[in-house]
C-alpha atoms as a PDB file:
ATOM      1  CA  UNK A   1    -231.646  62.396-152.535  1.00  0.00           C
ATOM      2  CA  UNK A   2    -232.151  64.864-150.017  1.00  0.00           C
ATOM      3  CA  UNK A   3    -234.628  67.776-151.024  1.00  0.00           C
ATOM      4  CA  UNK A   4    -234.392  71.127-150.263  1.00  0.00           C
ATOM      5  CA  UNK A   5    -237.745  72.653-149.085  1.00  0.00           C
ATOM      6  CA  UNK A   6    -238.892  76.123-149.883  1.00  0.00           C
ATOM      7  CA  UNK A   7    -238.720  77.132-146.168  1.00  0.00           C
ATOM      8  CA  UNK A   8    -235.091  76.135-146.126  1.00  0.00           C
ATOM      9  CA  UNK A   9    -234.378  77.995-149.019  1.00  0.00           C
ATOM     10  CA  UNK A  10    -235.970  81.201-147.267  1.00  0.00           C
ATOM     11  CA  UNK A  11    -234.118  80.709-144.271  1.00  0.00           C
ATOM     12  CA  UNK A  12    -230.689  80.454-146.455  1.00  0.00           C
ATOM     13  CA  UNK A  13    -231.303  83.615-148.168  1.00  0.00           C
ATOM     14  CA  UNK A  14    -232.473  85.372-145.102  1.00  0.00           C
ATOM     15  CA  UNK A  15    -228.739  84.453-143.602  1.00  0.00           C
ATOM     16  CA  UNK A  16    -227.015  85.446-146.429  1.00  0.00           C
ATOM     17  CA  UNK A  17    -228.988  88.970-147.018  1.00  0.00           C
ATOM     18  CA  UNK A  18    -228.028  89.137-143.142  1.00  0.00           C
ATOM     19  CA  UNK A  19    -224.276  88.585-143.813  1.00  0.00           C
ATOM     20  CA  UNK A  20    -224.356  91.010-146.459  1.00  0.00           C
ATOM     21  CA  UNK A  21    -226.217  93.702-144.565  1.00  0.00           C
ATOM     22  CA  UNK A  22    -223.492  93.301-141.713  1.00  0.00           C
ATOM     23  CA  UNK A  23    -220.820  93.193-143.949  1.00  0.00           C
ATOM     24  CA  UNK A  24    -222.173  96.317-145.757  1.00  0.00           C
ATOM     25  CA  UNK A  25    -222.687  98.030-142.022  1.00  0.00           C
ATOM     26  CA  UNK A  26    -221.054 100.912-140.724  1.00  0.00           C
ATOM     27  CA  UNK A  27    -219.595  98.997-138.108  1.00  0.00           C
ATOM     28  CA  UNK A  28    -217.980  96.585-140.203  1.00  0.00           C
ATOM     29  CA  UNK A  29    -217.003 100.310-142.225  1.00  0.00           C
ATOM     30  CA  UNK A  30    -215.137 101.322-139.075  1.00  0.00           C
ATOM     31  CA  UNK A  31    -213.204  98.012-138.343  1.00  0.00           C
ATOM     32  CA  UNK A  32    -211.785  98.046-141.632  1.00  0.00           C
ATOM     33  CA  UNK A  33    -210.724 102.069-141.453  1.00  0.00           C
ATOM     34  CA  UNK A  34    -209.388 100.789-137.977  1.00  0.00           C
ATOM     35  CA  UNK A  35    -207.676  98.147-139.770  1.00  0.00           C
ATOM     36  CA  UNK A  36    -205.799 100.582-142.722  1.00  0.00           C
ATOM     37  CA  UNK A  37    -205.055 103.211-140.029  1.00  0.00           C
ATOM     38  CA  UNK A  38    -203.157 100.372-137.489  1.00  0.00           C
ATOM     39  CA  UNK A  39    -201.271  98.726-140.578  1.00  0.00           C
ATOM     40  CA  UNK A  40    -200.261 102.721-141.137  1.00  0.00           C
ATOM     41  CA  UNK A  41    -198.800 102.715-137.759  1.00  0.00           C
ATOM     42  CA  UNK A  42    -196.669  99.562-138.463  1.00  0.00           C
ATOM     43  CA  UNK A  43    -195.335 100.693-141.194  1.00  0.00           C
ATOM     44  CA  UNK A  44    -194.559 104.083-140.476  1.00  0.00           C
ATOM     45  CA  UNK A  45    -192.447 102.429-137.635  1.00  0.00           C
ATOM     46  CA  UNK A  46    -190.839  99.870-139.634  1.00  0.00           C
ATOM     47  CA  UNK A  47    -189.762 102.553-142.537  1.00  0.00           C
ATOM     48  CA  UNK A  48    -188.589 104.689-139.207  1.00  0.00           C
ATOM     49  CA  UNK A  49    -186.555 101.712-137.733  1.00  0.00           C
ATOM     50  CA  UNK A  50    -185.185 101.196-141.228  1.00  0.00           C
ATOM     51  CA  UNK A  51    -183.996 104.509-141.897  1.00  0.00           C
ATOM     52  CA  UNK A  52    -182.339 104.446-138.531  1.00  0.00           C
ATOM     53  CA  UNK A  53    -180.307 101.119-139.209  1.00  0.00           C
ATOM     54  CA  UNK A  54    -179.252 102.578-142.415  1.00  0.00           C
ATOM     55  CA  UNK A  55    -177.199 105.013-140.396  1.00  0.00           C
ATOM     56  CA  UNK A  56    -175.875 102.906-137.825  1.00  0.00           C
ATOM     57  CA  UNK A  57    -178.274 104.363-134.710  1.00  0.00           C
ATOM     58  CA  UNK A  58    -180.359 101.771-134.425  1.00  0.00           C
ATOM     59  CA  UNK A  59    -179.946  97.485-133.309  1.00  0.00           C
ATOM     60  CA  UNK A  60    -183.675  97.050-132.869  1.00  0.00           C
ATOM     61  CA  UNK A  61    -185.398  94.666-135.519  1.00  0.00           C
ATOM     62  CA  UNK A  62    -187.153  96.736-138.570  1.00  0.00           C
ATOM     63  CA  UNK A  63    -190.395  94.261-138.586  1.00  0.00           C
ATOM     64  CA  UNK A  64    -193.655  93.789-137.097  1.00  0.00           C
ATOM     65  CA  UNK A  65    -191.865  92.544-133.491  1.00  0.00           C
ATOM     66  CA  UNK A  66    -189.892  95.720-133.503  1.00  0.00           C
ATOM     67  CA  UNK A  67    -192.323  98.198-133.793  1.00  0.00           C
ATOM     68  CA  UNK A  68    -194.492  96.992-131.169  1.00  0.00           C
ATOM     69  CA  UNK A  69    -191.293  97.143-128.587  1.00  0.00           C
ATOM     70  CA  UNK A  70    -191.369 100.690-130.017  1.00  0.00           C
ATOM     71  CA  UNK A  71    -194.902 101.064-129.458  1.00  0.00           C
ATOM     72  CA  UNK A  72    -194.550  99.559-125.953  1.00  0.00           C
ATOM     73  CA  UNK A  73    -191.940 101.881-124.952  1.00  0.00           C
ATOM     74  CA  UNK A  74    -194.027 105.282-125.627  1.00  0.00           C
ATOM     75  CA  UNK A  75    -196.014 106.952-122.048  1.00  0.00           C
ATOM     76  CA  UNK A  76    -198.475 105.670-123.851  1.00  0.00           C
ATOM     77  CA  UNK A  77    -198.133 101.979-125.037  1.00  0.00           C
ATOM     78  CA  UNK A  78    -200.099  99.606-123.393  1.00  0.00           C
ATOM     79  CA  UNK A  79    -202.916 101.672-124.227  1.00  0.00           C
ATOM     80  CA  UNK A  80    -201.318 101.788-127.896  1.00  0.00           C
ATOM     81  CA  UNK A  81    -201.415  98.595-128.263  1.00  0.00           C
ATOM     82  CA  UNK A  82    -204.954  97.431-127.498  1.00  0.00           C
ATOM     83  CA  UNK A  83    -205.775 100.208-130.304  1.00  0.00           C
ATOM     84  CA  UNK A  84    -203.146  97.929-132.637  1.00  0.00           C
ATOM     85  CA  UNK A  85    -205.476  94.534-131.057  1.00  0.00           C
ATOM     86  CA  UNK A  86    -208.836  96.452-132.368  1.00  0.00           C
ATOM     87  CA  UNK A  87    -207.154  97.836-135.603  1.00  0.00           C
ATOM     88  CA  UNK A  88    -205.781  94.287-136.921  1.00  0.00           C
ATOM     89  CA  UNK A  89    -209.140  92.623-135.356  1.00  0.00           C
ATOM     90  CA  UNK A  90    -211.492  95.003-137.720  1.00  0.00           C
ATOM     91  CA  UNK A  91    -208.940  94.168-140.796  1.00  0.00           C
ATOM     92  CA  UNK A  92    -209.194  90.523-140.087  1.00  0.00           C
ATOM     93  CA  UNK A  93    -212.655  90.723-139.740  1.00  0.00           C
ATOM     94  CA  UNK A  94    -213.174  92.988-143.087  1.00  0.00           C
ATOM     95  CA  UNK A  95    -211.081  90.805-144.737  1.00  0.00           C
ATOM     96  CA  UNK A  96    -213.322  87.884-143.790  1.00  0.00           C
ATOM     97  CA  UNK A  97    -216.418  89.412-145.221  1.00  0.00           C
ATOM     98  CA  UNK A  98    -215.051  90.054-148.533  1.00  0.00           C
ATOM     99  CA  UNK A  99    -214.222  86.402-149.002  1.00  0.00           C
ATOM    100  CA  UNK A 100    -217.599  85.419-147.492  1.00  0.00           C
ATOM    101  CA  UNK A 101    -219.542  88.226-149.291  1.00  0.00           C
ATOM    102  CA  UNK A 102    -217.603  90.004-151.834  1.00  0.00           C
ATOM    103  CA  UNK A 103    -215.726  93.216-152.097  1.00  0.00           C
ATOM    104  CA  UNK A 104    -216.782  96.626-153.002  1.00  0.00           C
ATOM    105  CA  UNK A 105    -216.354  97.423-156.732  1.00  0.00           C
ATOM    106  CA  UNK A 106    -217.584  95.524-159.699  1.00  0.00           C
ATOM    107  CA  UNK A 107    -215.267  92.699-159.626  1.00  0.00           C
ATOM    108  CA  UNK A 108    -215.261  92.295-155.575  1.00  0.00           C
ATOM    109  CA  UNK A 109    -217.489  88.889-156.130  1.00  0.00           C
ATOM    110  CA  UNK A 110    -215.009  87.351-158.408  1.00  0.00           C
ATOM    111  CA  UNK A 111    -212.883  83.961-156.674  1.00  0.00           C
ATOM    112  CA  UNK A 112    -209.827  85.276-157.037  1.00  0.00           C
ATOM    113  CA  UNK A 113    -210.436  88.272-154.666  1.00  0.00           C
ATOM    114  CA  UNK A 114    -212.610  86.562-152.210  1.00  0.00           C
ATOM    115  CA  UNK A 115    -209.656  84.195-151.729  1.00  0.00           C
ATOM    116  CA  UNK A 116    -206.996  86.910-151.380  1.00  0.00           C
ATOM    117  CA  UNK A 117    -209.220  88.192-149.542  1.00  0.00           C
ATOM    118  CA  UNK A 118    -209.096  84.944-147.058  1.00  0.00           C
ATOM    119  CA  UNK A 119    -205.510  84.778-147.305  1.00  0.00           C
ATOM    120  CA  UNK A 120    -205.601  88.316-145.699  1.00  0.00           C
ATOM    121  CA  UNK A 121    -207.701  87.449-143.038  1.00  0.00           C
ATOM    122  CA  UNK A 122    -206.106  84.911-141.812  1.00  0.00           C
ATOM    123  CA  UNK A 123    -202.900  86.853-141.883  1.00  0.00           C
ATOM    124  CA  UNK A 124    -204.450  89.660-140.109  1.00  0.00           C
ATOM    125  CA  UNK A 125    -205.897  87.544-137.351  1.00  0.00           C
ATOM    126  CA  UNK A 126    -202.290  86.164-136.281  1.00  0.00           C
ATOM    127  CA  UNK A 127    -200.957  89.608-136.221  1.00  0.00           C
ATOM    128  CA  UNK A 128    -204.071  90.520-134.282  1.00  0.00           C
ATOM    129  CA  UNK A 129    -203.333  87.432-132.036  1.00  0.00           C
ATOM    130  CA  UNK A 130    -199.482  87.647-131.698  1.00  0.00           C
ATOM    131  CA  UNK A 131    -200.071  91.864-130.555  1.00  0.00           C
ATOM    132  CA  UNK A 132    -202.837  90.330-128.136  1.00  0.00           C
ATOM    133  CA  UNK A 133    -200.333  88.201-126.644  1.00  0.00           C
ATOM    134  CA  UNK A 134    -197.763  90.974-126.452  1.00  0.00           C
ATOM    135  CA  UNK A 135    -200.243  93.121-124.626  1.00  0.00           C
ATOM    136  CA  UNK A 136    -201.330  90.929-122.266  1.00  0.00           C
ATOM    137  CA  UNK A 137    -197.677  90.276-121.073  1.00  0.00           C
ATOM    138  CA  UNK A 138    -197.406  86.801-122.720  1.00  0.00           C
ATOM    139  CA  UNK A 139    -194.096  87.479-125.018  1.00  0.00           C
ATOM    140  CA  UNK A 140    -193.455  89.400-127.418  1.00  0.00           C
ATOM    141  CA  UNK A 141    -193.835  87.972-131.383  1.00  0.00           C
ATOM    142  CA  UNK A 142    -190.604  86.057-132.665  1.00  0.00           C
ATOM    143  CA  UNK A 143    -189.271  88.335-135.502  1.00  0.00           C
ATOM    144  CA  UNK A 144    -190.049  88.142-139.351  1.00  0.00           C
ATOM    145  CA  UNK A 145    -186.002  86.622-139.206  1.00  0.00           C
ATOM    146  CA  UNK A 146    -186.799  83.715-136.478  1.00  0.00           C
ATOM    147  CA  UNK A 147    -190.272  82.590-138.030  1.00  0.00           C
ATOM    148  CA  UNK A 148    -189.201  82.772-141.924  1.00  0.00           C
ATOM    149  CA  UNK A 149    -185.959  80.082-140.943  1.00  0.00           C
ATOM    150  CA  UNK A 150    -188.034  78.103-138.909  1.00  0.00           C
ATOM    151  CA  UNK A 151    -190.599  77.663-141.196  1.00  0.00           C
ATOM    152  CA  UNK A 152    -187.808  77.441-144.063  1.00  0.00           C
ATOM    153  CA  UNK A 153    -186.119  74.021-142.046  1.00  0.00           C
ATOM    154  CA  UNK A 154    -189.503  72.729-141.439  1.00  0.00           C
ATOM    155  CA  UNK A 155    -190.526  72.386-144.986  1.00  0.00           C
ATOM    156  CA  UNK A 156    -187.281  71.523-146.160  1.00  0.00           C
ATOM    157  CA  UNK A 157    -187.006  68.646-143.636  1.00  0.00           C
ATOM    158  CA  UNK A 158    -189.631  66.989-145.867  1.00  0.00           C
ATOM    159  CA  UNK A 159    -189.958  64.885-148.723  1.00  0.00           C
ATOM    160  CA  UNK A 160    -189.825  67.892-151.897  1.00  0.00           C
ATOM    161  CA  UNK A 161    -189.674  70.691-149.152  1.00  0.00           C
ATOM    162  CA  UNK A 162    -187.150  72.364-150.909  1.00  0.00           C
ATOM    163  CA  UNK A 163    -189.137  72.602-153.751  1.00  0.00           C
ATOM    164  CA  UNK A 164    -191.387  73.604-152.122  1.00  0.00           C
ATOM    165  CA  UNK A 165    -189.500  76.465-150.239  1.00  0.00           C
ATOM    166  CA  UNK A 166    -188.558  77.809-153.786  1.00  0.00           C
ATOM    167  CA  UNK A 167    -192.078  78.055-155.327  1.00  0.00           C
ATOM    168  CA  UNK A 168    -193.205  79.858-152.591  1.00  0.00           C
ATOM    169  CA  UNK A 169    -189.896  82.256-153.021  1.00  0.00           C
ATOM    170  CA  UNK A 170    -190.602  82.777-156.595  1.00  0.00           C
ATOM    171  CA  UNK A 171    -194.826  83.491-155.923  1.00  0.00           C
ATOM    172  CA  UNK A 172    -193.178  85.477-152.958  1.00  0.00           C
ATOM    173  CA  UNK A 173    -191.219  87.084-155.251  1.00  0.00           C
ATOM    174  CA  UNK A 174    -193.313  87.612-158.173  1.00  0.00           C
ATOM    175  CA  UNK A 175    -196.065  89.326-155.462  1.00  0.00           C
ATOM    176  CA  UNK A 176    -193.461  91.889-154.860  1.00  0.00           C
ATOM    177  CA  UNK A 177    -193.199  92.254-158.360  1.00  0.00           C
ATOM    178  CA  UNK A 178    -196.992  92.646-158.918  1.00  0.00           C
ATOM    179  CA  UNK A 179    -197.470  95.140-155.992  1.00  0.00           C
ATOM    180  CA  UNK A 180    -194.844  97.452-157.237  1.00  0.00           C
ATOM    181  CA  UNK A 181    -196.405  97.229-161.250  1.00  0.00           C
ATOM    182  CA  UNK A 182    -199.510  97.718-159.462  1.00  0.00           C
ATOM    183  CA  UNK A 183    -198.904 100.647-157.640  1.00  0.00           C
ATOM    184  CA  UNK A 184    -196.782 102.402-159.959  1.00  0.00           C
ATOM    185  CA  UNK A 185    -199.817 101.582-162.439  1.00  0.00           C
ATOM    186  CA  UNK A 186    -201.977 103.429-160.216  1.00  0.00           C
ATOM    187  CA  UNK A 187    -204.415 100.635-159.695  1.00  0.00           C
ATOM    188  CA  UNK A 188    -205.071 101.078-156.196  1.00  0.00           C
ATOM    189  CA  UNK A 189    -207.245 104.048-157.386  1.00  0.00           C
ATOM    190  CA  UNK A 190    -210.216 101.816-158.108  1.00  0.00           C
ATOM    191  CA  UNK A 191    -210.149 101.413-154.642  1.00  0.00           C
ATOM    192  CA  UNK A 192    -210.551 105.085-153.389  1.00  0.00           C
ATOM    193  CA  UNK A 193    -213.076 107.305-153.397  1.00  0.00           C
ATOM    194  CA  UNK A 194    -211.438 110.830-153.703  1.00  0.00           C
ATOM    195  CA  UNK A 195    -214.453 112.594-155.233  1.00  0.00           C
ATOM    196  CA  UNK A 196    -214.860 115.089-152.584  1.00  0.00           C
ATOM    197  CA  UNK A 197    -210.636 115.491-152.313  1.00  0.00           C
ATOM    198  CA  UNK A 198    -209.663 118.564-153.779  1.00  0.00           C
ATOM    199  CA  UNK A 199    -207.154 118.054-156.889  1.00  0.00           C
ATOM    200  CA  UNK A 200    -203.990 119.124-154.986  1.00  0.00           C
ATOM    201  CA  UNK A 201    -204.904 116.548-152.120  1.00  0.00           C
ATOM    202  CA  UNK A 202    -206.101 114.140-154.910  1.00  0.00           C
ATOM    203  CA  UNK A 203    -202.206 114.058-156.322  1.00  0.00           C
ATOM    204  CA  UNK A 204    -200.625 113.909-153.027  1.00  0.00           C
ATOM    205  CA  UNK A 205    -202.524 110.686-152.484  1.00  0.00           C
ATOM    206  CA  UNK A 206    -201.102 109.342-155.905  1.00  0.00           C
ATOM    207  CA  UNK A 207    -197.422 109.941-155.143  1.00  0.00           C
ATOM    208  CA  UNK A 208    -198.001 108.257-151.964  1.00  0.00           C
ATOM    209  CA  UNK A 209    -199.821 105.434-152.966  1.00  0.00           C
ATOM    210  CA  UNK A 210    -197.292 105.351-156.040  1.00  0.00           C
ATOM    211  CA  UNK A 211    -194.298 105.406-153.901  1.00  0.00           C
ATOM    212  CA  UNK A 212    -195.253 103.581-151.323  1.00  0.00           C
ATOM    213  CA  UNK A 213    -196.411 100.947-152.995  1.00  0.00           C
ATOM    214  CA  UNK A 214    -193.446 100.250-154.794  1.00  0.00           C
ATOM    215  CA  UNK A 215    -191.759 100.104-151.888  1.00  0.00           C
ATOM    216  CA  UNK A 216    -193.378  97.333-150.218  1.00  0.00           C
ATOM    217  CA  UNK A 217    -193.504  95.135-153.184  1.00  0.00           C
ATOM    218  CA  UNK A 218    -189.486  95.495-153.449  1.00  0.00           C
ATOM    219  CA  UNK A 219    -189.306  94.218-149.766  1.00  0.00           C
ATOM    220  CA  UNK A 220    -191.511  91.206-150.563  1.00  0.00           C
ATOM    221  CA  UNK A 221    -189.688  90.435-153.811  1.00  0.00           C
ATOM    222  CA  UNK A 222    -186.197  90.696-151.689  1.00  0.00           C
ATOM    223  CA  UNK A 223    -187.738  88.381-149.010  1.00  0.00           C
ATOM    224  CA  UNK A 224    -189.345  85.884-151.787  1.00  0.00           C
ATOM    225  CA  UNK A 225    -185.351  85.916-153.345  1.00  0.00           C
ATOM    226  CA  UNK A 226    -184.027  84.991-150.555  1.00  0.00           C
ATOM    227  CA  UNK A 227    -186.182  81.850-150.050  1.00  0.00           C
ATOM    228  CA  UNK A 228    -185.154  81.011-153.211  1.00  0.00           C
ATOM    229  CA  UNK A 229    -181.693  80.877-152.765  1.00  0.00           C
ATOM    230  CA  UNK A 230    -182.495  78.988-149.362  1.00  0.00           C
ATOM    231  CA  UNK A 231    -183.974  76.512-151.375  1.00  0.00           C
ATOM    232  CA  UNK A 232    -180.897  76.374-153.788  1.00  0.00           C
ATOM    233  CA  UNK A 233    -178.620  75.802-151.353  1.00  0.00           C
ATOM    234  CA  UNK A 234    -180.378  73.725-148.952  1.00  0.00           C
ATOM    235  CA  UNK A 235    -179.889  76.483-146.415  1.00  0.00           C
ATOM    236  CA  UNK A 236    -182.657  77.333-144.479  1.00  0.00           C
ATOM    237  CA  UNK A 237    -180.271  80.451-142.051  1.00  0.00           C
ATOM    238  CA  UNK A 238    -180.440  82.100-145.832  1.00  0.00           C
ATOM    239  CA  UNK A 239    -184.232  82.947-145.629  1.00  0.00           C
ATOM    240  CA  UNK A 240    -184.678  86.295-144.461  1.00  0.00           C
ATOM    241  CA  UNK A 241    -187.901  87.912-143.007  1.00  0.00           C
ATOM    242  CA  UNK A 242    -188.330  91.907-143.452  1.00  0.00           C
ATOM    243  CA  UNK A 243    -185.624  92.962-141.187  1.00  0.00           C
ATOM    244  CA  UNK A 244    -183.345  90.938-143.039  1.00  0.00           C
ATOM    245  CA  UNK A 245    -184.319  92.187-146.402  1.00  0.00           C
ATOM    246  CA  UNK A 246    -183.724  95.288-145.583  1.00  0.00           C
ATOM    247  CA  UNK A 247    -180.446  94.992-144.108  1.00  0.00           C
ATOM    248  CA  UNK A 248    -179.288  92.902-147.224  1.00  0.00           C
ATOM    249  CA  UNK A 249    -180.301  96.206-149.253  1.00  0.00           C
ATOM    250  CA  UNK A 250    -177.536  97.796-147.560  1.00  0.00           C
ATOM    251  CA  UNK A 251    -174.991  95.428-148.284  1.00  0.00           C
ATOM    252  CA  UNK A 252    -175.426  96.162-152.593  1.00  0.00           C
ATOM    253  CA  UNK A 253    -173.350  98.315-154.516  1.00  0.00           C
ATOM    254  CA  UNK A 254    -175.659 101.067-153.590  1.00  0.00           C
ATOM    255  CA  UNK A 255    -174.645 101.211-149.781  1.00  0.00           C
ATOM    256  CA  UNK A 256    -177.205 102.193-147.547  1.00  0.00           C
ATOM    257  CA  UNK A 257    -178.526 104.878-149.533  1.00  0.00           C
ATOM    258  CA  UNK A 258    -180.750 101.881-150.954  1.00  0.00           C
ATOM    259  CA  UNK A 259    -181.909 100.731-147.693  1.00  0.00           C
ATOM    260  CA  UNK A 260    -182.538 104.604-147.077  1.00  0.00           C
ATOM    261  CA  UNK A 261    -184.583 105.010-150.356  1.00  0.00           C
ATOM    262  CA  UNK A 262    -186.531 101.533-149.380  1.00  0.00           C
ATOM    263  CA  UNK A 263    -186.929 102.989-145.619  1.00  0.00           C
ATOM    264  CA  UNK A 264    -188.713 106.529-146.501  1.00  0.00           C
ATOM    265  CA  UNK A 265    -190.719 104.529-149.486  1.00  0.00           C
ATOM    266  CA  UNK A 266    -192.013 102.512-146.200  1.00  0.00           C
ATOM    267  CA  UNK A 267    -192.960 105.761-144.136  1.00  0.00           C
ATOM    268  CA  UNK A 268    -194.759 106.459-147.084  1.00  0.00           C
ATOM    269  CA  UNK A 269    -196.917 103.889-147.299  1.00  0.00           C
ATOM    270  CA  UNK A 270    -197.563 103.929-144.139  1.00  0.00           C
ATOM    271  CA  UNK A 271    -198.723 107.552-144.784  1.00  0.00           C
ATOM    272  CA  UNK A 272    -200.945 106.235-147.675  1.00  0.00           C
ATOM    273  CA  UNK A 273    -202.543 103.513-145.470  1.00  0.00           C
ATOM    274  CA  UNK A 274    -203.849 106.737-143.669  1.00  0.00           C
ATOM    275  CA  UNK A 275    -205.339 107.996-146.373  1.00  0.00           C
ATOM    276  CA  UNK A 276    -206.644 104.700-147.516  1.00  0.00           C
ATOM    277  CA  UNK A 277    -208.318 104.692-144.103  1.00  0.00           C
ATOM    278  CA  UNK A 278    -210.037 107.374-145.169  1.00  0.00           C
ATOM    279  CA  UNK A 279    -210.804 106.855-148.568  1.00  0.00           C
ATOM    280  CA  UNK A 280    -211.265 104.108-149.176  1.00  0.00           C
ATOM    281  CA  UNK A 281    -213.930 101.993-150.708  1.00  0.00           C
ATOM    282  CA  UNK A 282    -215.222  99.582-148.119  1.00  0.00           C
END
């Protein structure tokens, strides 16, 4: 049996007070605000391209790849973009401290968030990697359409893959569900510090997080449908990334005025992320 000594101990703490202090930093503070404010900028894109292919002006692809041709295209964009790189860096790297130390707020320590919290990073550090690449002239990122069928055939050319492929629609699906609940629930206010807000700027902030929340959990839930029915079918062209989803909310009953409700709810967000950049509890 091997024996931990007292000295070994000391040193274990010491690098875990250290973790905490630099995850507790105002460095680490700025990363993260970095982080809310370039996920802002996505989505206020996105929404943007959205609303545009809801009115027949616009081919270009309402996800993550599309937005940072739009980026690229400003006077501006190379320079844009390396502020994207930092921004999605510092959320990837927030992220990462949460699961290794805990959130902010009194249930931040529990497993459940520290592993969302992972799953975030790791998200966050392949969009911070794919917008590297794009800056640095090495190709722009496949789109949300492209990656979710690839993936889709890949499991599915597996032994249960298509099982597979419709558990993760239905958690897909059900996440979209929770985010809307959530945010029209108003739980994202545990989050924010608004103390100092005064109470008209205090409502704004609800309506936005409110609508914009909703918003982004219907385009998960429509994406997390689809991979259902891919599944059914044995199908994998029928999985649709965001760009996908949203056009396919212009082909209901509704016409595109869904797709333009969906689109502005997106803008919003992105809005909210602002304030969440500045509000919130980090």
């Amino acid at each position: 049996m091997v024996r931990v000594t007292g000295s070994a101990r000391r040193k274990v703490r010491s690098a875990r007070s250290s973790g905490r202090q630099a995850a507790n930093s105002r460095y680490m503070s700025m990363l993260a605000r970095a982080g809310l404010a370039a996920r802002g900028v996505m989505y206020v894109i996105i929404g943007w391209i959205a609303l545009q292919i809801a009115f027949g002006h616009s081919s270009q692809q309402a996800d993550r790849s599309g937005a940072l041709r739009v980026v690229a295209k400003t006077p501006f964009g190379s320079f844009a973009l390396w502020l994207l790189v930092i921004g999605f860096t510092g959320m990837a790297l927030w992220r990462l401290s949460e699961a290794l130390w805990g959130a902010a707020g009194p249930d931040g320590h529990k497993a459940g968030r520290r592993l969302a919290a992972l799953a975030r990073a790791v998200f966050y550090g392949a969009v911070a990697y794919s917008v590297l690449k794009y800056a640095l002239g090495l190709g722009a990122p496949a789109s949300t359409n492209t990656q979710s069928q690839d993936l889709t055939a890949t499991v599915m050319h597996h032994p249960g893959g298509k099982l597979l492929v419709a558990i993760i629609g239905i958690a897909l699906a059900a996440a979209g569900a929770a985010l809307a609940y959530q945010a029209w629930k108003k739980e994202f206010l545990r989050n924010l510090r608004l103390g100092s807000a005064s109470p008209a700027t205090r409502r704004v902030v609800v309506r936005l997080g409110q609508i914009g929340g909703v918003s982004r959990g219907v385009v998960f839930a429509t994406a997390g449908i689809f991979l259902v029915v891919a599944a059914i079918t044995a199908q994998p062209g029928q999985a649709k990334g965001i760009d996908s989803s949203l056009r396919a909310l212009a082909r209901t009953p509704l016409g595109p005025w869904l797709l333009v409700l969906v689109a502005v709810g997106l803008i919003v967000f992105g809005i909210y992320s602002f304030c969440e950049s500045r509000w919130r509890n980090v």
